[in-house]
N, C-alpha and C. Protein backbone atom coordinates (compact mmCIF):
# COMPACT_ATOMS: atom_id res chain seq x y z
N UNK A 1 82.10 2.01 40.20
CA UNK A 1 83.34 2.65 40.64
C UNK A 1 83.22 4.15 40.40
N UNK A 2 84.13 4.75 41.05
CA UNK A 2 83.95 6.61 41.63
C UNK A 2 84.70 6.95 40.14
N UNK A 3 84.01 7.84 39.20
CA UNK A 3 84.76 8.48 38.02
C UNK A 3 84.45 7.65 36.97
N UNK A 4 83.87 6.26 36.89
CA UNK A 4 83.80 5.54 35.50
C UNK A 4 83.39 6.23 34.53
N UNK A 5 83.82 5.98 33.36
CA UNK A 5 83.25 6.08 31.75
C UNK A 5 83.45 5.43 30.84
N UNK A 6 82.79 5.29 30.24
CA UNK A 6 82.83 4.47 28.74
C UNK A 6 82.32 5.39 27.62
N UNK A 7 82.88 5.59 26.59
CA UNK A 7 82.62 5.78 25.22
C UNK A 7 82.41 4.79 24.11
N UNK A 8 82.43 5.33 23.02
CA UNK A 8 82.17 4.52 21.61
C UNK A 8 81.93 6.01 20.73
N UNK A 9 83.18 5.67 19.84
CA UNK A 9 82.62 6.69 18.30
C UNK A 9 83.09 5.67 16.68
N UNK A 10 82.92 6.25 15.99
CA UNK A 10 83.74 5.89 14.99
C UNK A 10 84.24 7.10 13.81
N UNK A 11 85.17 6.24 13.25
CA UNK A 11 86.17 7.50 12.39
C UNK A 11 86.21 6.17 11.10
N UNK A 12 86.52 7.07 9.77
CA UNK A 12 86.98 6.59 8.90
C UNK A 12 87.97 6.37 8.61
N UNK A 13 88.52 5.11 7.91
CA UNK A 13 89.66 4.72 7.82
C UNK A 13 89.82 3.61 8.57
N UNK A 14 91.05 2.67 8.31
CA UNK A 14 91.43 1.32 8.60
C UNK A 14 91.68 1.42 10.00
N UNK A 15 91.72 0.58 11.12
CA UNK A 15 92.05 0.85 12.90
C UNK A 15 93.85 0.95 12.85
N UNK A 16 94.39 0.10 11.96
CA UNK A 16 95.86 -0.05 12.44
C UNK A 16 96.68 1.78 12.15
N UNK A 17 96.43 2.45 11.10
CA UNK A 17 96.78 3.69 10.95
C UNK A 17 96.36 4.58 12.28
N UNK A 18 94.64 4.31 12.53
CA UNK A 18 94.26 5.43 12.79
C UNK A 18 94.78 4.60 14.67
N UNK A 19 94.99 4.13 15.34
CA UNK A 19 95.78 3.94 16.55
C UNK A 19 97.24 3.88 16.45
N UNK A 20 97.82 4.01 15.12
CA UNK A 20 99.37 4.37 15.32
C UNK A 20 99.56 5.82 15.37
N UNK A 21 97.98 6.81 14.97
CA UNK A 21 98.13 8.09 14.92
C UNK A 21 97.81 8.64 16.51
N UNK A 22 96.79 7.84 17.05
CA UNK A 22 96.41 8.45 18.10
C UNK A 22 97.61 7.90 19.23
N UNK A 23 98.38 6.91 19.02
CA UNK A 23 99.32 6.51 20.05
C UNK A 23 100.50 7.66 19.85
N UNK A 24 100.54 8.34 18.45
CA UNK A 24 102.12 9.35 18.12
C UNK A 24 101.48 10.55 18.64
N UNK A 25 100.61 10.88 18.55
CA UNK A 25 99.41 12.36 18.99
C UNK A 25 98.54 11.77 20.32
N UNK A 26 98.58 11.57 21.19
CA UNK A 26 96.96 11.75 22.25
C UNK A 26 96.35 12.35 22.11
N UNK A 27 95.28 12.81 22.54
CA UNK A 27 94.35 12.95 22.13
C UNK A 27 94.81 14.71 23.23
N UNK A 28 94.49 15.52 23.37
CA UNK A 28 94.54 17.04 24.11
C UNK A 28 94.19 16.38 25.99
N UNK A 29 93.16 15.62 25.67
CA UNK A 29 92.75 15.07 27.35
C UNK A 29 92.92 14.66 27.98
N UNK A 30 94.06 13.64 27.31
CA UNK A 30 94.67 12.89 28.00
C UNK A 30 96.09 13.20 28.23
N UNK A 31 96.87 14.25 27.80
CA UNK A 31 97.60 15.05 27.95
C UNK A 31 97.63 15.61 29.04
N UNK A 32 96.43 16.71 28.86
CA UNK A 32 95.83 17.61 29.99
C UNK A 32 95.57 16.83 31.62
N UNK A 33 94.81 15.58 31.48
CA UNK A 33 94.35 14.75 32.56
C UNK A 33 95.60 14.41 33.00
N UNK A 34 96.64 13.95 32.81
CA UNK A 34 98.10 13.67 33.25
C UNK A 34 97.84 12.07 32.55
N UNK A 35 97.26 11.89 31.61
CA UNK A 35 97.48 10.02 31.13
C UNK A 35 98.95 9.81 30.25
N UNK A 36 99.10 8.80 30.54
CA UNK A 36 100.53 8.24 30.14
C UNK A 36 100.32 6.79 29.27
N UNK A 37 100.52 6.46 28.27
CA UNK A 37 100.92 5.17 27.96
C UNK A 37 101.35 4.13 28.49
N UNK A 38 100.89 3.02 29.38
CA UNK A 38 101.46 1.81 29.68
C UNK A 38 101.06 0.25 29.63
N UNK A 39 100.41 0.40 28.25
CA UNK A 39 100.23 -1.16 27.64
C UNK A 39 99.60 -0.76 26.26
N UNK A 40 99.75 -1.75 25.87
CA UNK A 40 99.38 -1.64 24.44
C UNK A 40 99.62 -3.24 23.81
N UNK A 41 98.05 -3.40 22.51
CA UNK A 41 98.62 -5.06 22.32
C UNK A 41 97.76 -4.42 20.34
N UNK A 42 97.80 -5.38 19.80
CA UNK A 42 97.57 -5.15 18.20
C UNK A 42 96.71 -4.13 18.36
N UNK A 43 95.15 -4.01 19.41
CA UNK A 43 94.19 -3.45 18.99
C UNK A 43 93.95 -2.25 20.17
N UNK A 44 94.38 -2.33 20.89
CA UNK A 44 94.52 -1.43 22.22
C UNK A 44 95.47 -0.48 22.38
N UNK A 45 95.42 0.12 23.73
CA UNK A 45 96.00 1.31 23.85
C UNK A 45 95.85 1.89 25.68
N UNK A 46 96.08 1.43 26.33
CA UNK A 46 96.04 1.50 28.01
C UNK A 46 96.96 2.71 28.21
N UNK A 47 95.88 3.73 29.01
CA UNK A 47 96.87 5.08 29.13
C UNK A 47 96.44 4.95 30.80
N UNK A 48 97.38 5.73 31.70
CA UNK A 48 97.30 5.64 33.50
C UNK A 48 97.69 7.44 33.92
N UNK A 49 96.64 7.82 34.53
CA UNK A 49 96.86 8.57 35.76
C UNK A 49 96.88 8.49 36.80
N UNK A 50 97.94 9.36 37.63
CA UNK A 50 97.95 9.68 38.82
C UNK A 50 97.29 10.22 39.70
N UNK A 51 95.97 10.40 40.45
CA UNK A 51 95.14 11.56 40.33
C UNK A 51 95.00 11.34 42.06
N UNK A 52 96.09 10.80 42.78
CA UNK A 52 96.27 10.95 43.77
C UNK A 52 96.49 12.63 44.65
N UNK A 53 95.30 12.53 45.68
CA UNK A 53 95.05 13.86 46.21
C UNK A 53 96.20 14.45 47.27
N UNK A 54 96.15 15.27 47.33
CA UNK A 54 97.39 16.05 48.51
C UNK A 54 97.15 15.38 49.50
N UNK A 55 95.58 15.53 50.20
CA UNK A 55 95.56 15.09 51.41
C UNK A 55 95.73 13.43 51.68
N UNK A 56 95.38 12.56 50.76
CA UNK A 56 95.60 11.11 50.52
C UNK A 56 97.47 10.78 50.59
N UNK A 57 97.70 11.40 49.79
CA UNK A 57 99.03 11.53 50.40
C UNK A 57 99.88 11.83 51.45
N UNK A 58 99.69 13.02 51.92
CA UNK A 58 99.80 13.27 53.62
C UNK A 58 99.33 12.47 54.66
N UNK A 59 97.95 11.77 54.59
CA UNK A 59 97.58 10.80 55.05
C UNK A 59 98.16 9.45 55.24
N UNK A 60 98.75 9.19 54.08
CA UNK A 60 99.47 7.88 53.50
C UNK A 60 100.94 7.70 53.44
N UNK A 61 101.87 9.10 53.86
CA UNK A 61 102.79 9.42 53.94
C UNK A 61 103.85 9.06 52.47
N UNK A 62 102.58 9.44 51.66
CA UNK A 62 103.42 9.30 50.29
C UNK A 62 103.58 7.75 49.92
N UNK A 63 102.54 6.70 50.12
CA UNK A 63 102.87 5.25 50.45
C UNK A 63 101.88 4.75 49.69
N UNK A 64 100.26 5.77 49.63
CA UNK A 64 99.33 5.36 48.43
C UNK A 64 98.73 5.98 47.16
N UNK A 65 98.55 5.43 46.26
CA UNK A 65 98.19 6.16 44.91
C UNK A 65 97.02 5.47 44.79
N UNK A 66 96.71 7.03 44.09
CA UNK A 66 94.95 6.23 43.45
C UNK A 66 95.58 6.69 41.78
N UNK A 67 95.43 5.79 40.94
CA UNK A 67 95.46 5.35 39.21
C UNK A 67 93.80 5.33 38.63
N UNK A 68 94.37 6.21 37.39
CA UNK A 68 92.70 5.89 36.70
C UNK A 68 93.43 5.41 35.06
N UNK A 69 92.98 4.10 34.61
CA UNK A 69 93.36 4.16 33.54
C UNK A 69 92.22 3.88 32.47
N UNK A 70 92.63 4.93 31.27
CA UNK A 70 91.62 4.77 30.45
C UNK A 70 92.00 3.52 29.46
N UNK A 71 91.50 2.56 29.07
CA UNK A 71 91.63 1.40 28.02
C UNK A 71 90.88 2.23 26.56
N UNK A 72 91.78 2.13 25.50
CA UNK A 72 90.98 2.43 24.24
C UNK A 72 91.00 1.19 23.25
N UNK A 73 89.99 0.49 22.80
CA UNK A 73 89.96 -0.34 21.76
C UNK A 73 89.69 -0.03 19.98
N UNK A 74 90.78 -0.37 19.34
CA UNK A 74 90.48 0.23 17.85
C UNK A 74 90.23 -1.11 17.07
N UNK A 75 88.96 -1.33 16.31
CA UNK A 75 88.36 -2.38 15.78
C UNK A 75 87.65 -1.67 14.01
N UNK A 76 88.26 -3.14 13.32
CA UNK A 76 87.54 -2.67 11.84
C UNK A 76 85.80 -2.79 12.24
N UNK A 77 85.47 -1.95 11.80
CA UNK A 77 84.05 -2.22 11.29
C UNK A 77 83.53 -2.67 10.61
N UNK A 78 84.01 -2.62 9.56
CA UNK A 78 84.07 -2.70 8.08
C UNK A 78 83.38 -0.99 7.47
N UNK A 79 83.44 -1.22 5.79
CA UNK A 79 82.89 -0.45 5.31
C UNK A 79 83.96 0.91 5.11
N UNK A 80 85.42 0.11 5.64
CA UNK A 80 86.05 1.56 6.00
C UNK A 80 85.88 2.18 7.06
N UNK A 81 85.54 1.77 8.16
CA UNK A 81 85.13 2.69 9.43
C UNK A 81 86.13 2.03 10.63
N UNK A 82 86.36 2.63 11.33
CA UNK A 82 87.05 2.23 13.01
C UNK A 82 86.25 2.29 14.12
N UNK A 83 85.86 1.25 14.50
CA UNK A 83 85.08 1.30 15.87
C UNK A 83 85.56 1.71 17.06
N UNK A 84 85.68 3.02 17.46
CA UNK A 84 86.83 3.03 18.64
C UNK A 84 85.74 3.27 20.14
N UNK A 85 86.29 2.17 20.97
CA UNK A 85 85.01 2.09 22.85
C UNK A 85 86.02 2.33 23.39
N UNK A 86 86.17 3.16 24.29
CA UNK A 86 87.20 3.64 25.72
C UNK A 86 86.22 3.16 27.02
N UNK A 87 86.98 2.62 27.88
CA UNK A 87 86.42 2.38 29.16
C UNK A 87 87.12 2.81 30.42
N UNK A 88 87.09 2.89 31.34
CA UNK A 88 87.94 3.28 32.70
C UNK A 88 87.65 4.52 33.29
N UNK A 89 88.25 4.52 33.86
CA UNK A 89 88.35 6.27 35.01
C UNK A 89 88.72 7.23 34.79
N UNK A 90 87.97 8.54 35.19
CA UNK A 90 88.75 9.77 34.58
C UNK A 90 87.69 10.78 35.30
N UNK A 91 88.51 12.11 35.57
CA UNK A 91 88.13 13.08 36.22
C UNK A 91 87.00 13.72 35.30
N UNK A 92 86.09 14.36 36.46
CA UNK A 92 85.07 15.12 35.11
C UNK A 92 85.83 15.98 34.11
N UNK A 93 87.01 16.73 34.62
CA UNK A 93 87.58 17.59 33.43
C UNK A 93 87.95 17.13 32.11
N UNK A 94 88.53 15.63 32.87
CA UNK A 94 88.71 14.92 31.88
C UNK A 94 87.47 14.20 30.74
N UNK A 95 86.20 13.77 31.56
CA UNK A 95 85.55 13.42 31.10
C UNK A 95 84.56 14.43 30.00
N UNK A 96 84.16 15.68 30.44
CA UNK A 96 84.04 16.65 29.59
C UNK A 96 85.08 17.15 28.26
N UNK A 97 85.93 16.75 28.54
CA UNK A 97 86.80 16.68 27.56
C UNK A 97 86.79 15.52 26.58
N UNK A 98 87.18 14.17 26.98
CA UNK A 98 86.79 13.33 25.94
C UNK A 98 85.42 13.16 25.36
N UNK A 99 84.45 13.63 26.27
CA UNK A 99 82.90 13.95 25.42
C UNK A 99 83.05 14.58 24.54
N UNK A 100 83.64 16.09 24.84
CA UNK A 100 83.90 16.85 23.78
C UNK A 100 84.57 15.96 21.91
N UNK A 101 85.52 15.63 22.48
CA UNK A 101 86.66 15.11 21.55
C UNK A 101 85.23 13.89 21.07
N UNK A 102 85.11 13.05 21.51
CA UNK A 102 83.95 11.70 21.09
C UNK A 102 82.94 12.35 19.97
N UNK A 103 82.70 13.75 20.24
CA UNK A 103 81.05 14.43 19.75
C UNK A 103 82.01 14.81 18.24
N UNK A 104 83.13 15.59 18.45
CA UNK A 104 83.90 15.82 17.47
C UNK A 104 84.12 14.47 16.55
N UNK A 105 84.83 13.50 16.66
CA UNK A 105 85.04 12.60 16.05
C UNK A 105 84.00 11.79 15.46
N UNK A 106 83.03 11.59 16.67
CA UNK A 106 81.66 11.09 15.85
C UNK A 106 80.78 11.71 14.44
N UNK A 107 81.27 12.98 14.46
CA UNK A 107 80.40 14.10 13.74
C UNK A 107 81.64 13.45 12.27
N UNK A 108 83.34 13.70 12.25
CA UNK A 108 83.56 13.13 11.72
C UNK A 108 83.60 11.50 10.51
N UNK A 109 82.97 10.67 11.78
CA UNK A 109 82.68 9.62 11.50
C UNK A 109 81.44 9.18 10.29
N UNK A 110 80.42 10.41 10.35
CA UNK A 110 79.61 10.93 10.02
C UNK A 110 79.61 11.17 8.86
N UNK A 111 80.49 12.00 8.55
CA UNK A 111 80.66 13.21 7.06
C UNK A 111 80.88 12.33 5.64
């Protein structure tokens, strides 16, 4: 599919804190990308953009959308660590961005 990505980092600390933090804060990219919150279950976190084009619209008379949603999964590792894998769609701006943020957090994960 056009735009896929997948990640994987990890952070320290238990998953249930550290996804009640990232669900009260997003992350800057997903902000920026236009993602929104619309599912969520114990271990997840389903955010959706709109990234429907001008001309797709004019075309479609305002009748079709194209959606990219990113899925984030937060899992113990053990050891104290959070396994966090994102999967789904997202613009390169976006995707340079959560690389960014992934390289950051991983380096965290790290320390």
């Amino acid at each position: 599919m056009a735009d896929e990505t997948r990640a994987g980092f990890a952070v320290p600390g238990a998953s249930g804190p550290f996804l009640a933090a990232f669900k009260a804060a997003p992350p800057q990219f997903l902000v920026d990308g236009g993602y929104r919150l619309v599912d969520e279950s114990y271990e997840s976190l389903v955010y959706e953009a709109n990234v429907t084009t001008t001309p797709m619209k004019v075309f479609s008379w305002g009748f079709a959308k194209t959606l990219y949603r990113l899925a984030f999964t937060f899992r113990d590792a053990g050891d104290g660590i959070t396994a966090v894998t994102v999967i789904g769609q997202a613009k390169d701006s976006v995707r340079a961005a959560m690389g960014a943020y992934v390289a950051a957090a991983g380096e965290v994960g790290r320390a």
